[in-house]
PDB file of N, CA and C in Angstrom:
ATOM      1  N   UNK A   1     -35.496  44.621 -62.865  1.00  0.00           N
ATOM      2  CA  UNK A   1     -36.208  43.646 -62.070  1.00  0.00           C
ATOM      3  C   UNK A   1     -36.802  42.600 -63.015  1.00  0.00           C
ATOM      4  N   UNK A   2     -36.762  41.257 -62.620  1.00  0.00           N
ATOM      5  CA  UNK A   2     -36.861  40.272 -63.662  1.00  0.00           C
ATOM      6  C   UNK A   2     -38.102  39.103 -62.588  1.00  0.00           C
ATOM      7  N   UNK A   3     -39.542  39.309 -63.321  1.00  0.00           N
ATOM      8  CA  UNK A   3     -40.510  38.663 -62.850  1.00  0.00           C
ATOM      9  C   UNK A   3     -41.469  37.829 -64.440  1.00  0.00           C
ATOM     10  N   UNK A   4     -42.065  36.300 -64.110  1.00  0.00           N
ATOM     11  CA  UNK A   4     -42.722  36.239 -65.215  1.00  0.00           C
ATOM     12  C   UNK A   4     -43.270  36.792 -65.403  1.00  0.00           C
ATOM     13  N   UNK A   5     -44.086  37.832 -65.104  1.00  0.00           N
ATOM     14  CA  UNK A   5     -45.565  38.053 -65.597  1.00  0.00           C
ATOM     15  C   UNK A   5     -45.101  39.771 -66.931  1.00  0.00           C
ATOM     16  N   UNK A   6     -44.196  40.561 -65.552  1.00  0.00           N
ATOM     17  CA  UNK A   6     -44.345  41.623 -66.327  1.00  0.00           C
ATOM     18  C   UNK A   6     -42.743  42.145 -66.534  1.00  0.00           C
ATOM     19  N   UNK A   7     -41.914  41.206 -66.141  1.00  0.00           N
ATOM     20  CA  UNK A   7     -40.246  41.641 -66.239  1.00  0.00           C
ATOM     21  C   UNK A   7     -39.321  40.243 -66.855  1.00  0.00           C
ATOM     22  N   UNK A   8     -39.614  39.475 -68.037  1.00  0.00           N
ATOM     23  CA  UNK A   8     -38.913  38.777 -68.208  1.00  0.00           C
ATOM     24  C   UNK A   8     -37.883  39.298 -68.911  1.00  0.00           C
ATOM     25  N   UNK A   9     -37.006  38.096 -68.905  1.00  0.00           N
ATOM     26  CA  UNK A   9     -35.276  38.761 -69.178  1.00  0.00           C
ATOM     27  C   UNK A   9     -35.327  39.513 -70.780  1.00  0.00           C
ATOM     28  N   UNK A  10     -36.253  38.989 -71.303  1.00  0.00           N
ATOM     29  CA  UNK A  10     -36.468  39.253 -73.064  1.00  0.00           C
ATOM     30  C   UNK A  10     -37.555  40.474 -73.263  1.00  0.00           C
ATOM     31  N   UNK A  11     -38.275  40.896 -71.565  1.00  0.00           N
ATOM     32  CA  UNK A  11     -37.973  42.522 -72.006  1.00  0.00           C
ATOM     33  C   UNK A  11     -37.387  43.962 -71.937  1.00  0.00           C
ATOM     34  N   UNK A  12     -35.696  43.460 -71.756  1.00  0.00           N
ATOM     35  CA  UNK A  12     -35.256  44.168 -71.586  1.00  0.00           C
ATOM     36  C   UNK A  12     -33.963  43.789 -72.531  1.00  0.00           C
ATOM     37  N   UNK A  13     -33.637  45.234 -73.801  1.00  0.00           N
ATOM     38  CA  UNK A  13     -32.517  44.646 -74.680  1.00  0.00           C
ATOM     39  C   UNK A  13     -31.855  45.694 -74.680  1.00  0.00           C
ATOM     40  N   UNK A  14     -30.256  45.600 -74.250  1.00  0.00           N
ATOM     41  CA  UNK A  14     -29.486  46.732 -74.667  1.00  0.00           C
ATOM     42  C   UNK A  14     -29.220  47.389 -73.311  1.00  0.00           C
ATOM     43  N   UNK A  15     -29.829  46.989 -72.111  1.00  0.00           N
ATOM     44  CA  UNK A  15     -29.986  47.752 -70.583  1.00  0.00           C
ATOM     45  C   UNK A  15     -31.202  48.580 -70.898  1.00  0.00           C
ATOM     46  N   UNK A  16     -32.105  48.364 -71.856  1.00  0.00           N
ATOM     47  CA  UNK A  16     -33.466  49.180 -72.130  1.00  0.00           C
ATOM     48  C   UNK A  16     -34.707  48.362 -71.803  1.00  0.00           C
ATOM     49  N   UNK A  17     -35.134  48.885 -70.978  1.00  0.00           N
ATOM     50  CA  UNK A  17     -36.910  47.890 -70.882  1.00  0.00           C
ATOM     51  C   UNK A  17     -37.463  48.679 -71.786  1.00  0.00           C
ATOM     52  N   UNK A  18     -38.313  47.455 -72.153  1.00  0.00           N
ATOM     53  CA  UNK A  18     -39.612  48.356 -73.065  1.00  0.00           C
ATOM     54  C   UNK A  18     -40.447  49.404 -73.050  1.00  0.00           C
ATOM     55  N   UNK A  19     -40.958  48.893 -72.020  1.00  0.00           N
ATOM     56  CA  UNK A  19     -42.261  49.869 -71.481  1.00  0.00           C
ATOM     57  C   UNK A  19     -41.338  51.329 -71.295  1.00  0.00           C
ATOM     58  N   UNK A  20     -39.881  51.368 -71.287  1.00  0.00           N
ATOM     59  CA  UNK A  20     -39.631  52.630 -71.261  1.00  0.00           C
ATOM     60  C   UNK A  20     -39.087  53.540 -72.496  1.00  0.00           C
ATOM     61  N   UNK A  21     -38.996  52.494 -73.313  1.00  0.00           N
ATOM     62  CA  UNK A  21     -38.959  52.535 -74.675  1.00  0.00           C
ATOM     63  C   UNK A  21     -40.038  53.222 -75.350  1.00  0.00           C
ATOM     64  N   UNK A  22     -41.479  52.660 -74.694  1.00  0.00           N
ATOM     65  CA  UNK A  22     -42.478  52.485 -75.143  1.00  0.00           C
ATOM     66  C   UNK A  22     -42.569  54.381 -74.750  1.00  0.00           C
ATOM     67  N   UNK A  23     -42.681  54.643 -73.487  1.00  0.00           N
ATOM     68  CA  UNK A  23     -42.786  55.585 -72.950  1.00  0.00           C
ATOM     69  C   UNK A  23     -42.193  57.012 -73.770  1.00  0.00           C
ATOM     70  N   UNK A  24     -40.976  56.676 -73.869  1.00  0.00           N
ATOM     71  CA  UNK A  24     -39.877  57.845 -74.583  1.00  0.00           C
ATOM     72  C   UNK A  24     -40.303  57.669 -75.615  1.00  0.00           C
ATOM     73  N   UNK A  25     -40.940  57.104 -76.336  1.00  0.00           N
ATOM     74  CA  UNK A  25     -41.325  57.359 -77.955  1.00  0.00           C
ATOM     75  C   UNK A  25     -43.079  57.781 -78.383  1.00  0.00           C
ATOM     76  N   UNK A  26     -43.491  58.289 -77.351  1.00  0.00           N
ATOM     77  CA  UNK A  26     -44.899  58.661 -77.108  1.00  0.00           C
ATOM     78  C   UNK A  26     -45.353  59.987 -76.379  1.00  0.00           C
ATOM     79  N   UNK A  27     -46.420  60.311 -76.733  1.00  0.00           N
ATOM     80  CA  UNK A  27     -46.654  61.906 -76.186  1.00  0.00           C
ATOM     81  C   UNK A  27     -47.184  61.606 -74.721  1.00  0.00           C
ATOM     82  N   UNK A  28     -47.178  61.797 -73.400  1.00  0.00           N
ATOM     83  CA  UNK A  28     -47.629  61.372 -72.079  1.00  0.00           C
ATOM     84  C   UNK A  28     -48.923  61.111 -72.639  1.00  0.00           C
ATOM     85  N   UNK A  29     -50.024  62.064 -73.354  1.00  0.00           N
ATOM     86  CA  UNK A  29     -51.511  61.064 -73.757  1.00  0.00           C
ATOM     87  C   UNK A  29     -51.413  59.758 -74.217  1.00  0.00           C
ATOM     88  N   UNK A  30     -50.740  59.689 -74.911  1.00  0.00           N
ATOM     89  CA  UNK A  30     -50.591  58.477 -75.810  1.00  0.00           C
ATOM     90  C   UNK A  30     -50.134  57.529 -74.839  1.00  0.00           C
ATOM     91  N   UNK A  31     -49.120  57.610 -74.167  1.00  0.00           N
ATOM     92  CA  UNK A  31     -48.188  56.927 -73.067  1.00  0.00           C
ATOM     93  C   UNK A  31     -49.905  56.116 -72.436  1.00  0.00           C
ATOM     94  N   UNK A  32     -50.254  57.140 -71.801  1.00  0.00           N
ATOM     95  CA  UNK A  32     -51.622  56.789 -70.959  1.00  0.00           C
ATOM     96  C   UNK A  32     -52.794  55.974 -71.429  1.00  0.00           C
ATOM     97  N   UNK A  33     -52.599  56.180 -72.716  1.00  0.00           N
ATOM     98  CA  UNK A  33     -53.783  55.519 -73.615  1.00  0.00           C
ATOM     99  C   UNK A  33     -53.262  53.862 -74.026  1.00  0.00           C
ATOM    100  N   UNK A  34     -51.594  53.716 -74.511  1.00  0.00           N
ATOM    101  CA  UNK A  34     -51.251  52.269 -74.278  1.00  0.00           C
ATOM    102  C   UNK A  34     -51.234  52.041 -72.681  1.00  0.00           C
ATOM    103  N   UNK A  35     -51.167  52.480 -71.804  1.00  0.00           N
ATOM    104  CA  UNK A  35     -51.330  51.660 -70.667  1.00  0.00           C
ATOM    105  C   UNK A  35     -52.911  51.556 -70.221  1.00  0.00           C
ATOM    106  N   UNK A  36     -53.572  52.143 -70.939  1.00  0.00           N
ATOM    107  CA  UNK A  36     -55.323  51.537 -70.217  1.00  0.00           C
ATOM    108  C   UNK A  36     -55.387  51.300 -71.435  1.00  0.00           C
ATOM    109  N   UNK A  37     -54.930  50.620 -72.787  1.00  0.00           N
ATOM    110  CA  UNK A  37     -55.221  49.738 -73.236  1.00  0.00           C
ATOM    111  C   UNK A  37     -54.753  48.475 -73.018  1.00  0.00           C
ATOM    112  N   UNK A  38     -53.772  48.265 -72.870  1.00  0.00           N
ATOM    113  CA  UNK A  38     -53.296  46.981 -72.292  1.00  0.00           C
ATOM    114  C   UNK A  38     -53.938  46.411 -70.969  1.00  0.00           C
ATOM    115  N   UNK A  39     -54.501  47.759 -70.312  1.00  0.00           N
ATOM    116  CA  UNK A  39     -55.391  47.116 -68.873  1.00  0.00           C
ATOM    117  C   UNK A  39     -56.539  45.988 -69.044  1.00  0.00           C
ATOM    118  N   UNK A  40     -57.201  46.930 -70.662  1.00  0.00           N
ATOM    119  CA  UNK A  40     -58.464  46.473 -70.885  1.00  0.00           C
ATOM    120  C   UNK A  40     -58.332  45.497 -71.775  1.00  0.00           C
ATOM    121  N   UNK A  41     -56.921  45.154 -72.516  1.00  0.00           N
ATOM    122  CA  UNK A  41     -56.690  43.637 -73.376  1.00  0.00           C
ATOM    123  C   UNK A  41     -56.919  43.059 -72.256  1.00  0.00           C
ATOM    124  N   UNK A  42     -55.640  42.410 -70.814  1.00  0.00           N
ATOM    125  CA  UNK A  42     -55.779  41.503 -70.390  1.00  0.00           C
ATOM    126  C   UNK A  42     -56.989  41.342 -68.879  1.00  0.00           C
ATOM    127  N   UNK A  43     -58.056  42.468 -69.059  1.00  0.00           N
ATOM    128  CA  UNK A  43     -59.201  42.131 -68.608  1.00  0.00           C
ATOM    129  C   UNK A  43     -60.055  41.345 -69.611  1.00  0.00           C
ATOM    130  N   UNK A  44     -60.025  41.900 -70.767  1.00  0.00           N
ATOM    131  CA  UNK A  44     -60.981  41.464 -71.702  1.00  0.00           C
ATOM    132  C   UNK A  44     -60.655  40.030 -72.086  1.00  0.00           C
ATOM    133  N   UNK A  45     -59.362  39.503 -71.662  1.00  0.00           N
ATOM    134  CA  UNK A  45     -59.657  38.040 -72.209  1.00  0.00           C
ATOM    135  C   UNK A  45     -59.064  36.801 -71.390  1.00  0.00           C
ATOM    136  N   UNK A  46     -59.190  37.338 -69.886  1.00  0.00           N
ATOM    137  CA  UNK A  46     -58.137  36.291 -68.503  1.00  0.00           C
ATOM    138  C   UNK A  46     -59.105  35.561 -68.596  1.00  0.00           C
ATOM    139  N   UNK A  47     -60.097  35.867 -68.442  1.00  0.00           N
ATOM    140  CA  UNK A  47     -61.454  34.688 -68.232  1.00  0.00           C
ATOM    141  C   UNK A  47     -61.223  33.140 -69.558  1.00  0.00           C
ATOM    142  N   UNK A  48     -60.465  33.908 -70.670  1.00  0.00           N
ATOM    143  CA  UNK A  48     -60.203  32.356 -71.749  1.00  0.00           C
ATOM    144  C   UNK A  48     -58.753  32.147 -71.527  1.00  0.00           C
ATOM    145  N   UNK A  49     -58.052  31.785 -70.544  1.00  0.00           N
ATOM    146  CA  UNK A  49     -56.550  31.605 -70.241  1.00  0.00           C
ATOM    147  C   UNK A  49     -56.879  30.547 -69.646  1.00  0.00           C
ATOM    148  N   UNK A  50     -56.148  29.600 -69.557  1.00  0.00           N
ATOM    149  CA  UNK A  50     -55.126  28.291 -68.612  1.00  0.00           C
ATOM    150  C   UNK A  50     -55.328  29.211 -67.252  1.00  0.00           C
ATOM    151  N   UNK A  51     -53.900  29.960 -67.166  1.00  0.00           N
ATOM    152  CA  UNK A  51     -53.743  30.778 -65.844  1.00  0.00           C
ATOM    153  C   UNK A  51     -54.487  32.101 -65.769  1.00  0.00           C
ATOM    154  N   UNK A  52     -55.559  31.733 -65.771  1.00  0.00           N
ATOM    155  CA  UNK A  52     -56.421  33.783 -65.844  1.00  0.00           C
ATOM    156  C   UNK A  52     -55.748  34.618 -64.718  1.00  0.00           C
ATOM    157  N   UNK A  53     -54.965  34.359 -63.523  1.00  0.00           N
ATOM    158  CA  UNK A  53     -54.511  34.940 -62.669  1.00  0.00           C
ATOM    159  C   UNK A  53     -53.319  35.990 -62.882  1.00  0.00           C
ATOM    160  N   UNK A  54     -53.108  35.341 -63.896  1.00  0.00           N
ATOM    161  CA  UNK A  54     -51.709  36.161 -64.870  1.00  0.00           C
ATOM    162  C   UNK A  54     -51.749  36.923 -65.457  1.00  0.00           C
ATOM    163  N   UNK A  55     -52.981  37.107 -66.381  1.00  0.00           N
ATOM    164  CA  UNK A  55     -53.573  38.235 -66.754  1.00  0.00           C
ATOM    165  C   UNK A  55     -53.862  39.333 -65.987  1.00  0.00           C
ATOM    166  N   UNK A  56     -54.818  39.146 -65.331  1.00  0.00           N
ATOM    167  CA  UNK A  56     -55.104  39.589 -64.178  1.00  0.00           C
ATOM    168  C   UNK A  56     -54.057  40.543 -63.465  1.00  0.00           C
ATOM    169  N   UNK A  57     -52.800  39.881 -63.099  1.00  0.00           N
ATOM    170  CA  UNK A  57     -51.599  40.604 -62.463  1.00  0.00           C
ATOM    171  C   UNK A  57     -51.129  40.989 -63.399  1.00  0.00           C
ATOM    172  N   UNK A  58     -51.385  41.257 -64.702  1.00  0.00           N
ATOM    173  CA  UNK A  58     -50.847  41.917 -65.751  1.00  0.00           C
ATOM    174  C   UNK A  58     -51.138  43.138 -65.849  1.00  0.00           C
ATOM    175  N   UNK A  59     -52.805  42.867 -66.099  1.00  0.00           N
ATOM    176  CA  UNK A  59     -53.510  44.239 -65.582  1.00  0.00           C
ATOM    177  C   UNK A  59     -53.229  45.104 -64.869  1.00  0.00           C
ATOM    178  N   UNK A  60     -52.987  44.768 -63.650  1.00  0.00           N
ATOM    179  CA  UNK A  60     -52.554  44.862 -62.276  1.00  0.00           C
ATOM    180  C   UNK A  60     -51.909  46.006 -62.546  1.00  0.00           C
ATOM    181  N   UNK A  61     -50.496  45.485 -62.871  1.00  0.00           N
ATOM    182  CA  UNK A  61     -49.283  45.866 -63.408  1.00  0.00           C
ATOM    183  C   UNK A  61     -49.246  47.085 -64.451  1.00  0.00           C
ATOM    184  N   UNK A  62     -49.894  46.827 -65.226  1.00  0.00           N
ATOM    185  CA  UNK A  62     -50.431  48.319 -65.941  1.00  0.00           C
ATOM    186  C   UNK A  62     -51.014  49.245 -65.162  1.00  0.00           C
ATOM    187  N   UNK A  63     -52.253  48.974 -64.286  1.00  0.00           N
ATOM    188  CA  UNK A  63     -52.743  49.614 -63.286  1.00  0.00           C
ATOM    189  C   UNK A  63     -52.480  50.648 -62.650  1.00  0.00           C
ATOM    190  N   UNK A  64     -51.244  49.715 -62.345  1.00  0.00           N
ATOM    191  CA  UNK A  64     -50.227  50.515 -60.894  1.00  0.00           C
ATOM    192  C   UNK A  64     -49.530  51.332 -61.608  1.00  0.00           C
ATOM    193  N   UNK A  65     -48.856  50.999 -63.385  1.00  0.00           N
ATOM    194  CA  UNK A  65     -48.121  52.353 -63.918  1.00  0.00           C
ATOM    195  C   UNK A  65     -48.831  53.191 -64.289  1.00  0.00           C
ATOM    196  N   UNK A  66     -50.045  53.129 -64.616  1.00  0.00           N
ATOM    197  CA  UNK A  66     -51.361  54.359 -65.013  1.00  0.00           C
ATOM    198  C   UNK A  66     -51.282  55.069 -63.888  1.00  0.00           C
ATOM    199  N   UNK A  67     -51.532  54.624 -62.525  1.00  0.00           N
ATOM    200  CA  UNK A  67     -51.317  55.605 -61.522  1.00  0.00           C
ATOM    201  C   UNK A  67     -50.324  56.327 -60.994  1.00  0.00           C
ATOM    202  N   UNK A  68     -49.232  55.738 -61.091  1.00  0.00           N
ATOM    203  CA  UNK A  68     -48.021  56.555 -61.126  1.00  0.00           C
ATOM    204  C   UNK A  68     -47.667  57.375 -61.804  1.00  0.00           C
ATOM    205  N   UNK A  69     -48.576  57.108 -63.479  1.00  0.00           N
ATOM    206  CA  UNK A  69     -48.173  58.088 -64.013  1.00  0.00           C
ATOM    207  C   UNK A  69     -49.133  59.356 -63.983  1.00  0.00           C
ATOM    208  N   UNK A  70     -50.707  59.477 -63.310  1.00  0.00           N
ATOM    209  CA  UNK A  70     -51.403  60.234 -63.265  1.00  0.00           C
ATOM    210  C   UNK A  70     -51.216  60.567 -61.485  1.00  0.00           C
ATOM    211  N   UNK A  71     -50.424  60.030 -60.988  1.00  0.00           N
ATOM    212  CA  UNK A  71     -50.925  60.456 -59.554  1.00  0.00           C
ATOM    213  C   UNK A  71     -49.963  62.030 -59.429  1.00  0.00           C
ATOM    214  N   UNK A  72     -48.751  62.363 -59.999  1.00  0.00           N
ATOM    215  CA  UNK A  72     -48.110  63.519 -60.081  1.00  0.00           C
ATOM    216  C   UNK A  72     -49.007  64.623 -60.308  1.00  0.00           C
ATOM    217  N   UNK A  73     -50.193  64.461 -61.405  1.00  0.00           N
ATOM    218  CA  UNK A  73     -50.839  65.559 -61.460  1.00  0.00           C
ATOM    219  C   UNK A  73     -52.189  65.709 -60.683  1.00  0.00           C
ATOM    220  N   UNK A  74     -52.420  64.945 -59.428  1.00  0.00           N
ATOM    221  CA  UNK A  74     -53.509  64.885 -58.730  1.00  0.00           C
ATOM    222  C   UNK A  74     -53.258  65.344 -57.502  1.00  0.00           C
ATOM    223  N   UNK A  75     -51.575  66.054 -57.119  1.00  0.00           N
ATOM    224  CA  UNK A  75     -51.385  67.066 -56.427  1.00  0.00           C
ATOM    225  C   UNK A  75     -50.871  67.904 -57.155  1.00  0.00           C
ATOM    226  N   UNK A  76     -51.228  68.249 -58.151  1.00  0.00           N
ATOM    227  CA  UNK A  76     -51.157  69.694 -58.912  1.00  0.00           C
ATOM    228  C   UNK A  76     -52.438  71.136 -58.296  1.00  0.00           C
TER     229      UNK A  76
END
């Protein structure tokens, strides 16, 4: 899927997205810890952007994979 904010064509090389790159080369803590860090980069600095809205849906976007990736064990 190819969107500006969080799917441009340049992150995905080889038929590999990153973030799953990112994923397979990390322990699930770790996995969890770059995605609520990246939440809290583009909270911590939309407010000094041109488009702060972008950030924002960046966040977003991390957000929504933090929960997907913790919601499996919240019907455990």
């Amino acid at each position: 899927m190819t969107d500006n904010v969080n799917h441009p064509s340049h992150y995905t090389t080889g038929g590999i997205e990153c973030i799953d790159a990112m994923k397979a080369s990390m322990t699930s803590e770790a996995f969890l810890g770059y995605l609520k860090g990246n939440i809290q980069k583009y909270l911590w600095r939309y407010e000094k952007k041109l488009a702060p809205a972008e950030d924002l849906k960046k966040a977003r976007w991390y957000l929504d994979k933090l929960i997907a990736e913790v919601e499996p064990c919240d019907s455990e």
